[in-house]
Protein backbone atom coordinates (compact mmCIF):
# COMPACT_ATOMS: atom_id res chain seq x y z
CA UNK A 1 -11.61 8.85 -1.49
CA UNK A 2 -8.33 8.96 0.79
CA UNK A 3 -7.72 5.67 2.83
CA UNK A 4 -7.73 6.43 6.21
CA UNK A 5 -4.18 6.67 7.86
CA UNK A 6 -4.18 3.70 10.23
CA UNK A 7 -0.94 4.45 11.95
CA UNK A 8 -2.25 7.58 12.92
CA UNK A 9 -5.00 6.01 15.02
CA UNK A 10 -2.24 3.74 16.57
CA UNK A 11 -0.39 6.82 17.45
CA UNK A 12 -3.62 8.31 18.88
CA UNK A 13 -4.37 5.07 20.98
CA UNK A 14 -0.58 5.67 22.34
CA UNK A 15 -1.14 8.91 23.23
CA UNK A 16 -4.28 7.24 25.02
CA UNK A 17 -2.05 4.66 26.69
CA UNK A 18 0.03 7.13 27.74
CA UNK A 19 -2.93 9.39 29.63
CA UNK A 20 -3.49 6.23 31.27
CA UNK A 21 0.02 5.76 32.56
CA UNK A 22 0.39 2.79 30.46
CA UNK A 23 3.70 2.63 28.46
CA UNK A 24 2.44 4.32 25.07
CA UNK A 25 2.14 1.60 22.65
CA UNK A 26 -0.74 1.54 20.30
CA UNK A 27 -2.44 -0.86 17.89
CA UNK A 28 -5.06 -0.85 14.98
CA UNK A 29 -5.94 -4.03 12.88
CA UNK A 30 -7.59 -3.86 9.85
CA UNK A 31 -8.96 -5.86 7.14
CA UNK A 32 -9.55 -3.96 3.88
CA UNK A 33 -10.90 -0.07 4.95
CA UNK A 34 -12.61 -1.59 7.83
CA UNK A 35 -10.97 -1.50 11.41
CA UNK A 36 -11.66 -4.51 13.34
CA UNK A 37 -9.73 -3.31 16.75
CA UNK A 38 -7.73 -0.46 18.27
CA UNK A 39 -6.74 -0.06 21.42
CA UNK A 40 -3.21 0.81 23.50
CA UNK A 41 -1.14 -0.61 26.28
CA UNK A 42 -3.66 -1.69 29.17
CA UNK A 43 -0.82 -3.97 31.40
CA UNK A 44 -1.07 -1.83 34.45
CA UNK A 45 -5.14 -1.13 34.62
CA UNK A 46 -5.57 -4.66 33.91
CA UNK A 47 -3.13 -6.06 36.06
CA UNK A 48 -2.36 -8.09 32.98
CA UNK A 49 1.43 -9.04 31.98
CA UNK A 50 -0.17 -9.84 28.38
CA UNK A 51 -2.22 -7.09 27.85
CA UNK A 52 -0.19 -5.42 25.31
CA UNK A 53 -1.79 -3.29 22.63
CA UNK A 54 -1.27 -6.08 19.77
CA UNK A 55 -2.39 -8.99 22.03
CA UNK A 56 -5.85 -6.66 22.89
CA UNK A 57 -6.43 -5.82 19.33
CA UNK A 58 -5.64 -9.73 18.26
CA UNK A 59 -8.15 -10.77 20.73
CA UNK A 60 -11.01 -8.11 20.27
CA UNK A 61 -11.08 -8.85 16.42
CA UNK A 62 -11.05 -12.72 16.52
CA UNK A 63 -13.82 -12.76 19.13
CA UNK A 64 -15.80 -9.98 17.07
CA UNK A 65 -15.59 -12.07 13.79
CA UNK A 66 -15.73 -15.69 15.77
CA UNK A 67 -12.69 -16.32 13.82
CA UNK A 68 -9.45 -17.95 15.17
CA UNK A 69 -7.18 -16.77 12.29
CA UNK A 70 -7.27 -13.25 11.06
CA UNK A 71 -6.07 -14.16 7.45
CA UNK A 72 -5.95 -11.07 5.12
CA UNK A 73 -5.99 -8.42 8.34
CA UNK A 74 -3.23 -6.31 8.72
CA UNK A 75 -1.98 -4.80 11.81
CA UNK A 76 -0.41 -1.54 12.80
CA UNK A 77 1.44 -0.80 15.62
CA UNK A 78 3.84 2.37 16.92
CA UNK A 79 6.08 -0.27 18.38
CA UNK A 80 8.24 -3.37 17.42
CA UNK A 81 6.65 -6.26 18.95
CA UNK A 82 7.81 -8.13 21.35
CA UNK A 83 8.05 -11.88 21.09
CA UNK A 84 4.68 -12.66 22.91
CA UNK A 85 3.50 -10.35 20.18
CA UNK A 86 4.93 -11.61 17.34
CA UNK A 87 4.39 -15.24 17.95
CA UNK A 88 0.20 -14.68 18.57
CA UNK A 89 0.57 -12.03 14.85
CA UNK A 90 2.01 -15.30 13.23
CA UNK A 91 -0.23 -17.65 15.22
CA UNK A 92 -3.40 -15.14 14.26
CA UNK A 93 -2.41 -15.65 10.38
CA UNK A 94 -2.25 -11.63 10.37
CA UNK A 95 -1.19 -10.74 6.76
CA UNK A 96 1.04 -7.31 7.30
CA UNK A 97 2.79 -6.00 10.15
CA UNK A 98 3.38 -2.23 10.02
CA UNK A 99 5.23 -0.86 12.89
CA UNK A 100 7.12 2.05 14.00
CA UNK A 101 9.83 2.36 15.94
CA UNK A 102 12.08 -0.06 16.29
CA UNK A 103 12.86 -1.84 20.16
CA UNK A 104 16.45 -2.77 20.37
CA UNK A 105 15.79 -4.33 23.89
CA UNK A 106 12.36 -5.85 23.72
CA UNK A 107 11.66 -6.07 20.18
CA UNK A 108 11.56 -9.44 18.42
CA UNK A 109 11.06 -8.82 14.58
CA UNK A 110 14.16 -6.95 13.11
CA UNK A 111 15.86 -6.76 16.52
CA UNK A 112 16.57 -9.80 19.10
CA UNK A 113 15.06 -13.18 18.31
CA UNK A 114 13.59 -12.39 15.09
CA UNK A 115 11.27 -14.47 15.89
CA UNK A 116 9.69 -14.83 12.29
CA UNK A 117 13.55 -15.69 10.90
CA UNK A 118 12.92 -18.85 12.92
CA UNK A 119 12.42 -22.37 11.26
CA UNK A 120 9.62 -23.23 13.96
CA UNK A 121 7.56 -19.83 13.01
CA UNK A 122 4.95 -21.34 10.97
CA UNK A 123 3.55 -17.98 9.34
CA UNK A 124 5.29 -14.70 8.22
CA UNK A 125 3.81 -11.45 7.97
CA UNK A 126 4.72 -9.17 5.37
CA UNK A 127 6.44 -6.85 7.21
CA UNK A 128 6.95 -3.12 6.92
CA UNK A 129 8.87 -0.92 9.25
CA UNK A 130 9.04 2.60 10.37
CA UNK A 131 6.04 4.32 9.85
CA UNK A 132 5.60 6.91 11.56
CA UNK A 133 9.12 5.87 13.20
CA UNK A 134 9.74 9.34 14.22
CA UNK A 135 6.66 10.00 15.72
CA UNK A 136 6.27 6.58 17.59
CA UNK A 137 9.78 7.68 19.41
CA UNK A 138 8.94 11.00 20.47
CA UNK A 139 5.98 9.85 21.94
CA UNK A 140 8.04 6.89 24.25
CA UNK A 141 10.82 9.33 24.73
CA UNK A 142 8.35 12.12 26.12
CA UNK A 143 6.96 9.55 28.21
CA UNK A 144 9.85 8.11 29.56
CA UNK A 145 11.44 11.25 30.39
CA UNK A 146 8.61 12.66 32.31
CA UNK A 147 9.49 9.66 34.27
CA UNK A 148 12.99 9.67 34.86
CA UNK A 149 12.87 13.29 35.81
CA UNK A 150 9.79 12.99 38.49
């Protein structure tokens, strides 16, 4: 049986985000075969500085499984995080961190802070970049240039 392709979804739920208006970010976590959350980018429908694709996923799957840490979950996401993000992926205990593009302004794992390179960071994910890099790119370049030229 083929394992389903989890970044995939995330780049779906971008997509989403983006039919929303929302900058197209999306997120799936998993744990094992079985997703627990996906969702994109809801800052601007929510009103909601925080609502970022990873912090929405985070949140839906520790209040579906009434569990504060999220030990042996995995994440994917079509962005770097940011450092919000990354701090509540180590405070959540989430095992691996795929992502796809990387953010050389906002991002906070292999560009800026680093955040989990720092000696406070109590966990660190196993981390695994660009998947589905190329995709995750043309999807915020297409939707920032529809922007810029409107």
């Amino acid at each position: 049986m083929k394992r389903p392709d989890f970044m995939a979804m995330a780049l779906a739920e971008a997509e989403a985000a983006a039919a929303r208006g929302e900058v197209p970010i999306g997120a799936v976590l998993v744990r094992g075969e079985t997703v627990l959350a996906r969702t994109g980018n809801r800052t601007r429908e929510f009103n909601d500085p925080t609502a970022h694709a990873e912090m929405l996923a985070i949140r839906e799957a520790a209040s579906s499984l009434a569990e504060e840490r999220l030990n042996e979950a995995d994440l994917y996401v079509t962005l770097e995080p940011c450092t919000m993000c990354a701090a509540a992926i180590s405070f959540a205990r989430i095992r691996r961190l795929y992502f796809g593009a990387t953010d050389e302004k906002g991002g906070a794992v292999v560009s800026g802070v680093r955040f989990f390179a720092s000696p406070t960071c109590h966990h660190v994910p196993e981390i695994y970049a660009g998947i589905g890099e190329s995709s995750a790119a043309t999807i915020l370049k297409d939707f920032f240039k529809v922007r810029r030229d409107t």
